[in-house]
C-alpha atoms as a PDB file:
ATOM      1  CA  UNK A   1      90.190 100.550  77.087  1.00  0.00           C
ATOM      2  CA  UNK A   2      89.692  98.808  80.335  1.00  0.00           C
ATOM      3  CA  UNK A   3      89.843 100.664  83.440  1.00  0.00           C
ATOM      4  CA  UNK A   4      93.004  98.287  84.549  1.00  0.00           C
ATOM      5  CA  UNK A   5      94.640  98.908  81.514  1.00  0.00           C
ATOM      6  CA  UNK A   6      94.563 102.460  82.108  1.00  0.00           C
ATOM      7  CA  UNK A   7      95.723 102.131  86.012  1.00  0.00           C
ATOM      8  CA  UNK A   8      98.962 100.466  84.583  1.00  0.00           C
ATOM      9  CA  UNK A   9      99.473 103.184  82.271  1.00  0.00           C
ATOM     10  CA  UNK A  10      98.396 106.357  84.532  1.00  0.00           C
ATOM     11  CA  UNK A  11     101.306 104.130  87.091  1.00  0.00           C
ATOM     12  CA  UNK A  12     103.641 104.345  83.923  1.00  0.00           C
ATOM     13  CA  UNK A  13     103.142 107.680  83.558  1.00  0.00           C
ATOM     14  CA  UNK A  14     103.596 108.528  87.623  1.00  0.00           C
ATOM     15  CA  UNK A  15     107.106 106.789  87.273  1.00  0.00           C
ATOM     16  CA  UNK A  16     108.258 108.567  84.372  1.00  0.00           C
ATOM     17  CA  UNK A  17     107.063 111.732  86.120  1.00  0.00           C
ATOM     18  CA  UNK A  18     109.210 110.180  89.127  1.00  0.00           C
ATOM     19  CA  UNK A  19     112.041 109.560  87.148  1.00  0.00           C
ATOM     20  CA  UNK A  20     112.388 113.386  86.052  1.00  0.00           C
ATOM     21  CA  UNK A  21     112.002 114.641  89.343  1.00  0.00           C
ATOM     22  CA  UNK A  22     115.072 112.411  90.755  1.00  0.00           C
ATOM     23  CA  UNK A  23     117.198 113.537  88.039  1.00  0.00           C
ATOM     24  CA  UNK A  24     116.585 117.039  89.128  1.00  0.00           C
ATOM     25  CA  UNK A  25     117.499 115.693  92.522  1.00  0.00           C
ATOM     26  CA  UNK A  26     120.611 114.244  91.049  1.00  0.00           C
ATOM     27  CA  UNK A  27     119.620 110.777  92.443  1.00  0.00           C
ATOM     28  CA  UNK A  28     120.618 109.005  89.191  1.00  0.00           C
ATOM     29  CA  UNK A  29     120.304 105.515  90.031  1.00  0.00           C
ATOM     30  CA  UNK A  30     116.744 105.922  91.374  1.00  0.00           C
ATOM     31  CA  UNK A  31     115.815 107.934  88.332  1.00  0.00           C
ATOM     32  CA  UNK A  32     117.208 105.187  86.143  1.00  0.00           C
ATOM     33  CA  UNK A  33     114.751 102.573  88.087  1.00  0.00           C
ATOM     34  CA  UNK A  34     112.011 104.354  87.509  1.00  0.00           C
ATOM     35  CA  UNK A  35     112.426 104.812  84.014  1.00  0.00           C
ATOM     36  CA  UNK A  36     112.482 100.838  83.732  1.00  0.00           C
ATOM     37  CA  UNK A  37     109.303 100.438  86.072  1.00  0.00           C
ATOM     38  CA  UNK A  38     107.811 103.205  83.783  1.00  0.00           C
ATOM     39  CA  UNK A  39     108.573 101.442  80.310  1.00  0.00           C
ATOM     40  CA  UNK A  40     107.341  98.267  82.407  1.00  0.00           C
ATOM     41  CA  UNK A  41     104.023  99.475  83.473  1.00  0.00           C
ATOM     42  CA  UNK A  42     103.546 101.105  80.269  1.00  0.00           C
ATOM     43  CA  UNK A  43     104.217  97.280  78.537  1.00  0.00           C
ATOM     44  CA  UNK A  44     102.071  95.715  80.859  1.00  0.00           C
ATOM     45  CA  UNK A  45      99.052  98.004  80.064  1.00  0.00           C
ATOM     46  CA  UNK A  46      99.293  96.679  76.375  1.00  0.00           C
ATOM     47  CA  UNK A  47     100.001  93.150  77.285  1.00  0.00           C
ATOM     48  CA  UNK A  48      96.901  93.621  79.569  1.00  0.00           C
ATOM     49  CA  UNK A  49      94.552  94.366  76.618  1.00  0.00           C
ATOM     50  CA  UNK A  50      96.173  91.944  74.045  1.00  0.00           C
ATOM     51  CA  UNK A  51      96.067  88.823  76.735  1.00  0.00           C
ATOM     52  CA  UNK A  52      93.410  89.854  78.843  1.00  0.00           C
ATOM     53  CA  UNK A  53      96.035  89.141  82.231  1.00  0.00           C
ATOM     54  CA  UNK A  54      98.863  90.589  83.560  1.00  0.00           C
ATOM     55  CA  UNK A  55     102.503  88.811  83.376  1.00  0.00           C
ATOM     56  CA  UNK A  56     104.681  89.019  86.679  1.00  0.00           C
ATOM     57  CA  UNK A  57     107.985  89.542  84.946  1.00  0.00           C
ATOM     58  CA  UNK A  58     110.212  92.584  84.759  1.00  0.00           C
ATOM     59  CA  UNK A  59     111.604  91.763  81.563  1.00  0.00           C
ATOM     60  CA  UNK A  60     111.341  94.399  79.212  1.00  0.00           C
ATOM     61  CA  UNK A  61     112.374  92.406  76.370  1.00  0.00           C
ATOM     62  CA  UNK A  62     110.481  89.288  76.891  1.00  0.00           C
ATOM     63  CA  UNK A  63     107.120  91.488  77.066  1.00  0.00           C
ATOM     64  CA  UNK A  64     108.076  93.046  73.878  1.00  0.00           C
ATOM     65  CA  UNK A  65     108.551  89.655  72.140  1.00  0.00           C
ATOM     66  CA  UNK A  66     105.041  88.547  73.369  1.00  0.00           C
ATOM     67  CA  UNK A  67     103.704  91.715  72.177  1.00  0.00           C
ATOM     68  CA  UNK A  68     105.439  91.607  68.790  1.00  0.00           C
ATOM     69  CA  UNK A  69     106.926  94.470  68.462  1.00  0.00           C
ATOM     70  CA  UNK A  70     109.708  97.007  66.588  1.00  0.00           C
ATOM     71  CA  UNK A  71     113.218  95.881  66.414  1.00  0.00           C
ATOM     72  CA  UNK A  72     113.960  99.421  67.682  1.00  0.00           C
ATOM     73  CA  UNK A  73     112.453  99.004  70.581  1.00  0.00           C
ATOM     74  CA  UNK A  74     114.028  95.955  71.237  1.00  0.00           C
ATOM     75  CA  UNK A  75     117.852  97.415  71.551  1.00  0.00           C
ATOM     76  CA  UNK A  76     116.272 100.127  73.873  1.00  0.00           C
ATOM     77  CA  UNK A  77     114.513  97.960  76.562  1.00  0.00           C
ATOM     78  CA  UNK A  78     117.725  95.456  77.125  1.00  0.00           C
ATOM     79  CA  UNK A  79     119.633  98.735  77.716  1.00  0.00           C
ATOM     80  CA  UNK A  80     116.465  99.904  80.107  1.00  0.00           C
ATOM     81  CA  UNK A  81     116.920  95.954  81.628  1.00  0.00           C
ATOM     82  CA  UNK A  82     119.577  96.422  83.118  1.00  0.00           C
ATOM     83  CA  UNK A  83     118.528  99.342  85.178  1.00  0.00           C
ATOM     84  CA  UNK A  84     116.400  96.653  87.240  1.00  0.00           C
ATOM     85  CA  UNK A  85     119.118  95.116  88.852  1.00  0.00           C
ATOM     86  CA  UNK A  86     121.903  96.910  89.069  1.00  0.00           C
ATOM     87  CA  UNK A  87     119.982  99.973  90.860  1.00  0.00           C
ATOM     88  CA  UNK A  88     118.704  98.163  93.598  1.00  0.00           C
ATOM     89  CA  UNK A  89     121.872  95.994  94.763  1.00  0.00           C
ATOM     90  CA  UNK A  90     125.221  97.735  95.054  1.00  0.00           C
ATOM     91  CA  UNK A  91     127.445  96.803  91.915  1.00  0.00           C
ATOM     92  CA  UNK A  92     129.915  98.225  89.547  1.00  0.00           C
ATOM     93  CA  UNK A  93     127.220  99.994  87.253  1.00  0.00           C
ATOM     94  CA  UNK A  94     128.156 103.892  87.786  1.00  0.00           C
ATOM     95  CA  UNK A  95     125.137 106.010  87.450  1.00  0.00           C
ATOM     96  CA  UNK A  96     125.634 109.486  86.202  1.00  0.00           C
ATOM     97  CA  UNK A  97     123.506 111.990  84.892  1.00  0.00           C
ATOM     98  CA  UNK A  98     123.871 111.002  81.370  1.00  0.00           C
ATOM     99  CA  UNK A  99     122.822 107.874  81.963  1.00  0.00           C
ATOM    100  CA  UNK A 100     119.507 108.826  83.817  1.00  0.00           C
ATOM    101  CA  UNK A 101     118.969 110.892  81.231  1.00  0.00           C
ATOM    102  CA  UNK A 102     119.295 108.103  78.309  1.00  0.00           C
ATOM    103  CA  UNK A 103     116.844 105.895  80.518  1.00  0.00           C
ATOM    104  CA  UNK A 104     114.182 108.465  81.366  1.00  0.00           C
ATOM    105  CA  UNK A 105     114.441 109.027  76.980  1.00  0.00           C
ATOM    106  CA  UNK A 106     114.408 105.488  76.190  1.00  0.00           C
ATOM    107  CA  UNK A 107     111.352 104.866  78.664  1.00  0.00           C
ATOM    108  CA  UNK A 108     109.635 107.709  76.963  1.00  0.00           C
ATOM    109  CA  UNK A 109     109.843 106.515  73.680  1.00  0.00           C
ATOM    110  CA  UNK A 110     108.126 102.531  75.413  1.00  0.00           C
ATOM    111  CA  UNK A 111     105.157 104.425  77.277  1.00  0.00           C
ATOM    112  CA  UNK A 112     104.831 106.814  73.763  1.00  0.00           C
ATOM    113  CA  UNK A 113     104.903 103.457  71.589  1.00  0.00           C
ATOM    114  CA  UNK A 114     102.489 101.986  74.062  1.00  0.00           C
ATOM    115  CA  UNK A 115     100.357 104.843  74.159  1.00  0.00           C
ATOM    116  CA  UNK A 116      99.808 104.570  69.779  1.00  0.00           C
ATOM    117  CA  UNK A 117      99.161 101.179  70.264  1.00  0.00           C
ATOM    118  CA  UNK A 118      96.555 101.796  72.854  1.00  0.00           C
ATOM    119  CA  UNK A 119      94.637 104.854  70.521  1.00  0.00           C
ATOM    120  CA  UNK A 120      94.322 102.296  67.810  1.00  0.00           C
ATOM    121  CA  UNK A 121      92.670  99.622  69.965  1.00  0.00           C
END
């Protein structure tokens, strides 16, 4: 594994690590952030050793498709998406404590996927 490969995933890591810590803070919205950037990072660090490059996107789902992944996975990072947006620009999203806690879960199960992928390589 390349040395920028694992920068992008120790990053992933970091903002997963982030995200708990502003749950316990109760600062859902920038929890739920964090938990995309993590699944993000994490993505990138595979798309980085498949394509030898890094992809300036935030799209969760479009670097799944390039990487060919799980249907599962799939349903999880549209929901993770969303947390892009609507977290950084006021809007009607409502950000509770359930819903941090869904995105730090989903992102989890990204940088854990990730992380297989990346033993096996």
């Amino acid at each position: 594994m390349s040395e920028e490969v694992k920068k992008w995933l120790k990053k992933a890591e970091k903002d997963l690590l982030a995200a708990k810590i502003n749950l316990q803070q109760e600062l859902y919205d920038v929890s739920s952030f964090l938990s995309h950037q993590a699944a993000e990072k994490a993505l990138k660090a595979l798309y980085i050793l498949k394509f030898k490059r890094l992809w300036k996107t935030h799209d969760l789902v479009g670097l799944l498709v390039k990487l060919n992944s799980e249907e599962d996975l799939l349903e999880i990072c549209d929901e993770l998406n969303r947390h892009y947006i609507d977290t950084r620009y006021p809007s009607e999203a409502e950000y509770t404590e359930t819903v941090a806690e869904d995105a730090i879960k989903n992102s989890k199960k990204v940088v854990e996927w990730v992380k297989k992928k990346l033993e096996k390589n």
